[in-house]
Protein backbone atom coordinates (compact mmCIF):
# COMPACT_ATOMS: atom_id res chain seq x y z
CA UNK A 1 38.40 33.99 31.50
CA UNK A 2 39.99 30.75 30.07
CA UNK A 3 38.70 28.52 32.88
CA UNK A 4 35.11 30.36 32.37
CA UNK A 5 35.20 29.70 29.04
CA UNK A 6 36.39 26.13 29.28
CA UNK A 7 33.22 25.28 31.74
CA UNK A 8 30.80 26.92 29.48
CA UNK A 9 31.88 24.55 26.73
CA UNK A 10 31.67 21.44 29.30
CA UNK A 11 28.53 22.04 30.03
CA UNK A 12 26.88 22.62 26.45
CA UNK A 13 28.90 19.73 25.41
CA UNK A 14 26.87 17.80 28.85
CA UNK A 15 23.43 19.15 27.62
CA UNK A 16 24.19 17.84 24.29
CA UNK A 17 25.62 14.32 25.17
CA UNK A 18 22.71 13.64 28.18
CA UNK A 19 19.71 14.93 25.58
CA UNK A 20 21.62 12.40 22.64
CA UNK A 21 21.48 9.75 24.92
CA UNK A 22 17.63 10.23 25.69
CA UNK A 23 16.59 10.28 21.83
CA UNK A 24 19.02 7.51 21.27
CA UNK A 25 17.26 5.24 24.07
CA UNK A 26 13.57 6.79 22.83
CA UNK A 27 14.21 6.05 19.28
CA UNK A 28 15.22 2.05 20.22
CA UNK A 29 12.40 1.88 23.10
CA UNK A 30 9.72 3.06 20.18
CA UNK A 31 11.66 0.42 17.61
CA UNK A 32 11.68 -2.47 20.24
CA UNK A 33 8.01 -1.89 20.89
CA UNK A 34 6.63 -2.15 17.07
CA UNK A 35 5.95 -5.52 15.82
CA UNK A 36 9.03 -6.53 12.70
CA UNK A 37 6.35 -8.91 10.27
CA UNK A 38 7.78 -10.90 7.52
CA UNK A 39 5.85 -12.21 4.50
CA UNK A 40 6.94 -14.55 1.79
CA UNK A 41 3.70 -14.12 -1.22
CA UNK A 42 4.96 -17.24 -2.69
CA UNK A 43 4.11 -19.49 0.61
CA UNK A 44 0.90 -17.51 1.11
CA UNK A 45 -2.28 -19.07 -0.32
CA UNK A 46 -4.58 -17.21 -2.97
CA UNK A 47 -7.98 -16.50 -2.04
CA UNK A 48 -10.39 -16.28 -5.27
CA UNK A 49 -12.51 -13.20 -4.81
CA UNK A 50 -14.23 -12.46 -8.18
CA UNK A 51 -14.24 -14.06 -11.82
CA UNK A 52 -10.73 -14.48 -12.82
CA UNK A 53 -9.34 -12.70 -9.66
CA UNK A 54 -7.61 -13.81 -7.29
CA UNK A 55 -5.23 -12.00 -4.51
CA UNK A 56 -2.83 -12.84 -1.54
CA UNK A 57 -2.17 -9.72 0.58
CA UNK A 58 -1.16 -9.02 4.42
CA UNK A 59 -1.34 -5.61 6.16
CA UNK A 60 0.79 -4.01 8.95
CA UNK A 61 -0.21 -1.16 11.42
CA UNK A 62 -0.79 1.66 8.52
CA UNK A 63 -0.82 0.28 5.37
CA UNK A 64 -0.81 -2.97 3.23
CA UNK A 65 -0.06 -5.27 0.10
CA UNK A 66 -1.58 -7.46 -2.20
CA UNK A 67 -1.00 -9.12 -4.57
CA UNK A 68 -3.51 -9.93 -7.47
CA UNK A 69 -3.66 -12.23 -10.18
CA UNK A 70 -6.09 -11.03 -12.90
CA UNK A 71 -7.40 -13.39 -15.28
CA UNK A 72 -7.33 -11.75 -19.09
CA UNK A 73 -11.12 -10.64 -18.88
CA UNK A 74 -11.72 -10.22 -15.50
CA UNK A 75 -13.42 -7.22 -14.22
CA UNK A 76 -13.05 -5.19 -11.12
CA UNK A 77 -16.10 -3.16 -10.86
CA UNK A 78 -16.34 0.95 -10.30
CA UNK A 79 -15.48 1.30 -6.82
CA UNK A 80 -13.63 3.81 -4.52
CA UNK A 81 -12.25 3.63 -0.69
CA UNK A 82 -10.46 6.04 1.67
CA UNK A 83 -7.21 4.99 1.05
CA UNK A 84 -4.37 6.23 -1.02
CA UNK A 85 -3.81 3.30 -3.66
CA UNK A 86 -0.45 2.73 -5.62
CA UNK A 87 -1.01 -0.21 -7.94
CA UNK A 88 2.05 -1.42 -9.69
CA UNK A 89 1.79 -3.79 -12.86
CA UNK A 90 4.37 -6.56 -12.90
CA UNK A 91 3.44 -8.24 -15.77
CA UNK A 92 0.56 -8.00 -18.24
CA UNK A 93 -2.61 -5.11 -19.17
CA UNK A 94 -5.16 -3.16 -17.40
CA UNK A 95 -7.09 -1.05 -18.68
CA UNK A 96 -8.85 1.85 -16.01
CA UNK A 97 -11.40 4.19 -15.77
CA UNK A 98 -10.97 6.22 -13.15
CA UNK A 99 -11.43 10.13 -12.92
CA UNK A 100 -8.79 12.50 -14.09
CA UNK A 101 -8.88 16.37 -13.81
CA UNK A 102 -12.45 16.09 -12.90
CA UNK A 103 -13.45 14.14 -15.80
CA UNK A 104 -14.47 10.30 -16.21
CA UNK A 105 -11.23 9.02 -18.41
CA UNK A 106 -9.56 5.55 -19.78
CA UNK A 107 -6.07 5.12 -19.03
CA UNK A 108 -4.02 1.56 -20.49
CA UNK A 109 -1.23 0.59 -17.38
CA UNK A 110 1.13 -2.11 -18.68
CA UNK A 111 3.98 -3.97 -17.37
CA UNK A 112 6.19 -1.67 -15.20
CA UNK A 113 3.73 0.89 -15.25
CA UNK A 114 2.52 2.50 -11.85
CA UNK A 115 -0.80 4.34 -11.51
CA UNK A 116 -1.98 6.36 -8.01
CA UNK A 117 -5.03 6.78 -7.22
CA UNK A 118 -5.76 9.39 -4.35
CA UNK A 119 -8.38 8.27 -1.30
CA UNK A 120 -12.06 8.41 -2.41
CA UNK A 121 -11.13 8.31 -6.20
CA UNK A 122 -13.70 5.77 -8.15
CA UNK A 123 -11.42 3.45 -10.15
CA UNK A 124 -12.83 0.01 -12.70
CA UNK A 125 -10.10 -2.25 -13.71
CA UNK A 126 -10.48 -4.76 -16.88
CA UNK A 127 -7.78 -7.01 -17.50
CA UNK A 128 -6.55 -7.06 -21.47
CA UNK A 129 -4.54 -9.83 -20.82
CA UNK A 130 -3.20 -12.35 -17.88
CA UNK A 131 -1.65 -9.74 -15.60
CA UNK A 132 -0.31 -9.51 -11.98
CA UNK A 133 -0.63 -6.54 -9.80
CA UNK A 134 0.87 -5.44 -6.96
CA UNK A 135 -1.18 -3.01 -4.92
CA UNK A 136 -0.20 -1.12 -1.66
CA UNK A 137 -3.26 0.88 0.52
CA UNK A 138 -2.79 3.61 2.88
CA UNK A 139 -3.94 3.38 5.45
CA UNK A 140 -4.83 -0.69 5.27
CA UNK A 141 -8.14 -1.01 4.33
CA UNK A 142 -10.54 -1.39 6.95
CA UNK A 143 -13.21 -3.04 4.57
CA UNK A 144 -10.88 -5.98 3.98
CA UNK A 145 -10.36 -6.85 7.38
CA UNK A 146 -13.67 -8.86 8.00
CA UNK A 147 -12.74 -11.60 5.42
CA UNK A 148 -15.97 -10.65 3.67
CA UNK A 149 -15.37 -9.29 -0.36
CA UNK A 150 -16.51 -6.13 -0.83
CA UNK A 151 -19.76 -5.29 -2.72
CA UNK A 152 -18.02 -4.14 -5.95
CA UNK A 153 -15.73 -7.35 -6.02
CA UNK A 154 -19.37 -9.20 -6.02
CA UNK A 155 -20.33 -7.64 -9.09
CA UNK A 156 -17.33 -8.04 -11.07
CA UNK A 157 -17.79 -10.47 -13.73
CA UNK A 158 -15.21 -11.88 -15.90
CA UNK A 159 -14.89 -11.24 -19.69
CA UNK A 160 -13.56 -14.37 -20.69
């Protein structure tokens, strides 16, 4: 009965160990074959996209950053996208309109303030001051990925 038992535990402790070792060498075959990027914003070059707005951003397989610098005055026009977007003031004033509970509302976001904004919900920002504004999209957003500025970003105009 000993012996039995002793050869029942070998071979769960067998299963166990071989099926580890599989996940282990899945888990670092699915790591070795994603792409590792590495950004440094303060080497990356601004593109001006509106009046008083400017933004350096990169993207990775599901998602992306920017980063903006807003002008005090400058004007992001009503837009929305399918995208989840966190937007986290660094430094400075925004003020939004954006919908909340099913109503059209104004919300201030200052310095170390964060704001989410589920996919497909309209959002305006107007800078109260020089701010910057870092952004992250989920998934990346597919609009951005031609190089051309988006319609909305064409009809922002500054309030300098």
């Amino acid at each position: 009965m000993k012996i039995k038992s002793i050869i029942i535990a070998l071979a769960v402790t067998a299963f166990f160990s071989s099926n580890t070792a599989k996940a282990q060498v899945n888990t670092i075959d699915s790591v070795a074959t994603s792409k590792v990027q590495h950004f440094n914003f303060d080497k990356m070059k601004s593109e001006t996209i509106g009046d008083g707005i400017q933004r350096k951003w990169f993207h990775g397989e599901k998602g992306q950053m920017t980063l903006f610098n807003l002008e005090k005055g400058a004007h992001i026009a009503w837009h929305k996208h399918p995208n989840e977007q966190i937007t986290y003031i660094m430094s400075g004033k925004v003020k939004i309109k954006t919908i909340i509970d099913g109503k059209e509302q104004f919300v201030e976001v200052g310095a170390g303030e964060v704001i989410v904004f589920p996919e497909n919900v309209p959002h305006e920002f107007w800078a109260l001051e020089q701010t910057v504004d870092l952004d992250v999209h989920v998934p990346v957003r597919e609009d951005w990925l031609s190089k051309e500025v988006p319609d909305y970003l064409n009809k922002a105009k500054s309030n300098k």
